[in-house]
Protein backbone atom coordinates (compact mmCIF):
# COMPACT_ATOMS: atom_id res chain seq x y z
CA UNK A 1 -138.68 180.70 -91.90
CA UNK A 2 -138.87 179.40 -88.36
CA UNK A 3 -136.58 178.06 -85.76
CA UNK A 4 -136.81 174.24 -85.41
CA UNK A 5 -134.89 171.55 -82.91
CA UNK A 6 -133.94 168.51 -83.96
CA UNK A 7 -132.85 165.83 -81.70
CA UNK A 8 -130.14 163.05 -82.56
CA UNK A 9 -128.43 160.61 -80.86
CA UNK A 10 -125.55 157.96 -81.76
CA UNK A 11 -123.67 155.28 -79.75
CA UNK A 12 -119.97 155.51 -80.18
CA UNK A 13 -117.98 151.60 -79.72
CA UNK A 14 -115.25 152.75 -77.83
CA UNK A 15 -114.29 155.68 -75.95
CA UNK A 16 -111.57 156.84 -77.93
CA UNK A 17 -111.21 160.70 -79.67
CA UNK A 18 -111.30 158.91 -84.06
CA UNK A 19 -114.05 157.00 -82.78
CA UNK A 20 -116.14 160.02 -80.76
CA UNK A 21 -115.94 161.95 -83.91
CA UNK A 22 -116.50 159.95 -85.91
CA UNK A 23 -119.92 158.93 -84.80
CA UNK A 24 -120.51 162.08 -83.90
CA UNK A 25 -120.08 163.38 -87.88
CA UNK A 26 -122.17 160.67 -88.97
CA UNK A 27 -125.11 161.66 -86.71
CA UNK A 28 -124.63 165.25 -88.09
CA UNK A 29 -124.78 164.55 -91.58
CA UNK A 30 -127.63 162.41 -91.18
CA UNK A 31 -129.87 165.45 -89.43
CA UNK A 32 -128.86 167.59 -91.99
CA UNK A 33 -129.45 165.13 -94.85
CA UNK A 34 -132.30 164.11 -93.42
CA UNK A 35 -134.21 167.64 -92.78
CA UNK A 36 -132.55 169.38 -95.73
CA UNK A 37 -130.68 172.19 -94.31
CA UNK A 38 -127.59 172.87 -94.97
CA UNK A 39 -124.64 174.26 -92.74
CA UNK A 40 -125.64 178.21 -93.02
CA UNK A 41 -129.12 176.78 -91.63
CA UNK A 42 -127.75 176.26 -88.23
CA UNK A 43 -128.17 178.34 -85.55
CA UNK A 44 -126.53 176.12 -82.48
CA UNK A 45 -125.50 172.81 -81.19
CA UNK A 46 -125.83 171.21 -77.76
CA UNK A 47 -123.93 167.61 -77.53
CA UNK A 48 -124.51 165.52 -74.52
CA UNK A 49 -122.22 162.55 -73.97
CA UNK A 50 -122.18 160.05 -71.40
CA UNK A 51 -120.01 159.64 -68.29
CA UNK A 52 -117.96 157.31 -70.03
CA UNK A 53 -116.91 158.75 -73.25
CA UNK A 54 -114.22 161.51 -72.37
CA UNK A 55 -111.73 161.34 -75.11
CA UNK A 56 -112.59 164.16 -76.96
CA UNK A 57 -115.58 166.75 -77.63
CA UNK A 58 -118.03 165.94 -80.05
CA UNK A 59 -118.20 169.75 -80.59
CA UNK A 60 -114.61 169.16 -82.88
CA UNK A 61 -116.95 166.83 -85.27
CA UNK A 62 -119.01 169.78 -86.26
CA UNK A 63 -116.08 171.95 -86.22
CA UNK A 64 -113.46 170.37 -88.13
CA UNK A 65 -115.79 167.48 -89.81
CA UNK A 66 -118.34 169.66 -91.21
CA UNK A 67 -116.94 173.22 -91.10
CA UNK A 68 -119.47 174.78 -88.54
CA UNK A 69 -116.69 177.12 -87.25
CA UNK A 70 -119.30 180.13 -86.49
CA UNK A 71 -121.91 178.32 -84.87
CA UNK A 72 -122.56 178.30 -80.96
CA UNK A 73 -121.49 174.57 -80.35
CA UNK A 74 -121.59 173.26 -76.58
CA UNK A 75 -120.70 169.89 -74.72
CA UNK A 76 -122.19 168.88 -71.95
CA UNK A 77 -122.25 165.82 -69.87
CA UNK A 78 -125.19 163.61 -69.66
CA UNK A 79 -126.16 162.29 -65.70
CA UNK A 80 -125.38 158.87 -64.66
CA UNK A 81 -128.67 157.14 -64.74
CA UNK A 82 -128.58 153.32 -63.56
CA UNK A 83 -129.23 150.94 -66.54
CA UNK A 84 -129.37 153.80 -69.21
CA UNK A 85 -127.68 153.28 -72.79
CA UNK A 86 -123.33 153.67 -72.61
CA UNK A 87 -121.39 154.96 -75.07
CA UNK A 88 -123.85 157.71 -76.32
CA UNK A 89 -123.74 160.90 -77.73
CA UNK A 90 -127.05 162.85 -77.75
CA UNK A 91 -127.75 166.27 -79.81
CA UNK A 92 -130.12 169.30 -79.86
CA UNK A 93 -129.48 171.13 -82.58
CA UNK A 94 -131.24 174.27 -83.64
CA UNK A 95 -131.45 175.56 -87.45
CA UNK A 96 -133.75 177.96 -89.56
CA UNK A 97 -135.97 175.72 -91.81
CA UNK A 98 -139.35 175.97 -93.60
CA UNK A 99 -140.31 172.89 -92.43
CA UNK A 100 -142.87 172.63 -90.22
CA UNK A 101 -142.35 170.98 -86.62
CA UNK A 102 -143.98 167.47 -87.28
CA UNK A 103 -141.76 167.12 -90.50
CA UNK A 104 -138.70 167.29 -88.77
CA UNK A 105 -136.32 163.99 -89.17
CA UNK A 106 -135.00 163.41 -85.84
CA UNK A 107 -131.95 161.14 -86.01
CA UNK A 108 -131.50 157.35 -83.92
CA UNK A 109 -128.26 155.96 -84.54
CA UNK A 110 -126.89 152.55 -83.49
CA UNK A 111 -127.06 151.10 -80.24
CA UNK A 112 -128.77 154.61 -79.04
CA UNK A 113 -132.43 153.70 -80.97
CA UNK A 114 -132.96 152.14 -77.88
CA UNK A 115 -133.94 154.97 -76.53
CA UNK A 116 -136.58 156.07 -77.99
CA UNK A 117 -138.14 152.56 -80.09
CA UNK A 118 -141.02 154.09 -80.16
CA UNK A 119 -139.78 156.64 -83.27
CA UNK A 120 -137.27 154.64 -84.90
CA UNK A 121 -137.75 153.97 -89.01
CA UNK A 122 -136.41 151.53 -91.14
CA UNK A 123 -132.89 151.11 -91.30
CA UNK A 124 -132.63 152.29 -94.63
CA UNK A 125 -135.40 154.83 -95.94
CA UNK A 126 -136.19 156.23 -99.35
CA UNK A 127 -133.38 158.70 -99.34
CA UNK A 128 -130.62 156.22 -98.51
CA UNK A 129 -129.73 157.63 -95.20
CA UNK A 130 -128.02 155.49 -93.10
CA UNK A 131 -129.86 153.86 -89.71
CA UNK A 132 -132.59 154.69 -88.28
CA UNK A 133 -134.31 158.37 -89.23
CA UNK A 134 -136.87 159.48 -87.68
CA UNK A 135 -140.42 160.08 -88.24
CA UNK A 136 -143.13 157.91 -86.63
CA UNK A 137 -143.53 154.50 -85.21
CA UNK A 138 -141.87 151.55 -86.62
CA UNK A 139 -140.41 148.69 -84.49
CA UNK A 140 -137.52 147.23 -86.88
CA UNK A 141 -133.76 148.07 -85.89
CA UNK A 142 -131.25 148.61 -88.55
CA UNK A 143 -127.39 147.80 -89.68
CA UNK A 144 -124.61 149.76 -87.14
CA UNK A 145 -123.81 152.83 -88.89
CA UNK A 146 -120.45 153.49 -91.09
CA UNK A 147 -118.55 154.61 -88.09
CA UNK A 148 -119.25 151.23 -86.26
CA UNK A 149 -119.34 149.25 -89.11
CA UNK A 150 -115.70 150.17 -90.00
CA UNK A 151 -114.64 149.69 -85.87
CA UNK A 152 -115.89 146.16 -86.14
CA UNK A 153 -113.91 145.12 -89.79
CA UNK A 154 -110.60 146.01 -88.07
């Protein structure tokens, strides 16, 4: 078994603490789906948010969303880059998997598959994960994810 990274990012709609963890969770679940590794599989988590989401840590979504209460989590703030995508919260998380490192699934979510177009999938892929999972090139954009989807309806 080897150690793998798998990067993830998801825009949040508002910068409010239901709506930061929310995304946050969604993102999580997706990775894990995605890669098929379960919560014992994880060996850390490093969230990066932008300047302007500060009300809460996306840390608590793995904590009290998904139950990763002995796992190294860590929240960081991401720098202020002119132009760059708002609202986002990026992840590197790091599991044990047998996977090898170019079948990883790394996870584009919402508004934040800007930033990296060149890896985004369909919006829906074989396994019915939700948004864009990641695997090679593909220029279609998918539906917002559950989080935003819900957000909008009210």
């Amino acid at each position: 078994m080897a150690v793998r990274a798998i990067r993830g990012a998801t825009s949040v709609p508002a910068n409010a603490a239901e709506a930061i963890i929310a995304a946050t969770r969604d993102m999580l679940q997706a990775a894990l789906v995605a890669n098929g590794i379960g919560p014992e599989d994880v060996v850390s988590i490093v969230f990066a948010v932008t300047t302007d989401l500060d009300a809460a840590f996306p840390a608590r979504a793995a904590r009290e969303g998904l139950g990763l209460v002995d796992v190294p989590l860590l929240d960081v703030v991401s720098p202020a880059v002119p132009g760059a995508v708002q609202r986002v919260v990026r992840m590197l998380l790091t599991c044990e998997t047998d996977l090898p490192r170019h079948a990883i699934h790394h996870v584009y979510l919402g508004d934040a598959q800007r930033l990296r177009p060149d890896l985004v999938r369909p919006a829906w892929d074989q396994r019915g994960l939700p948004d864009a999972i990641v695997r090679g090139p593909c220029t279609s954009h998918g539906a917002a994810p559950p989080h935003q989807r819900e957000v909008e309806e009210r």
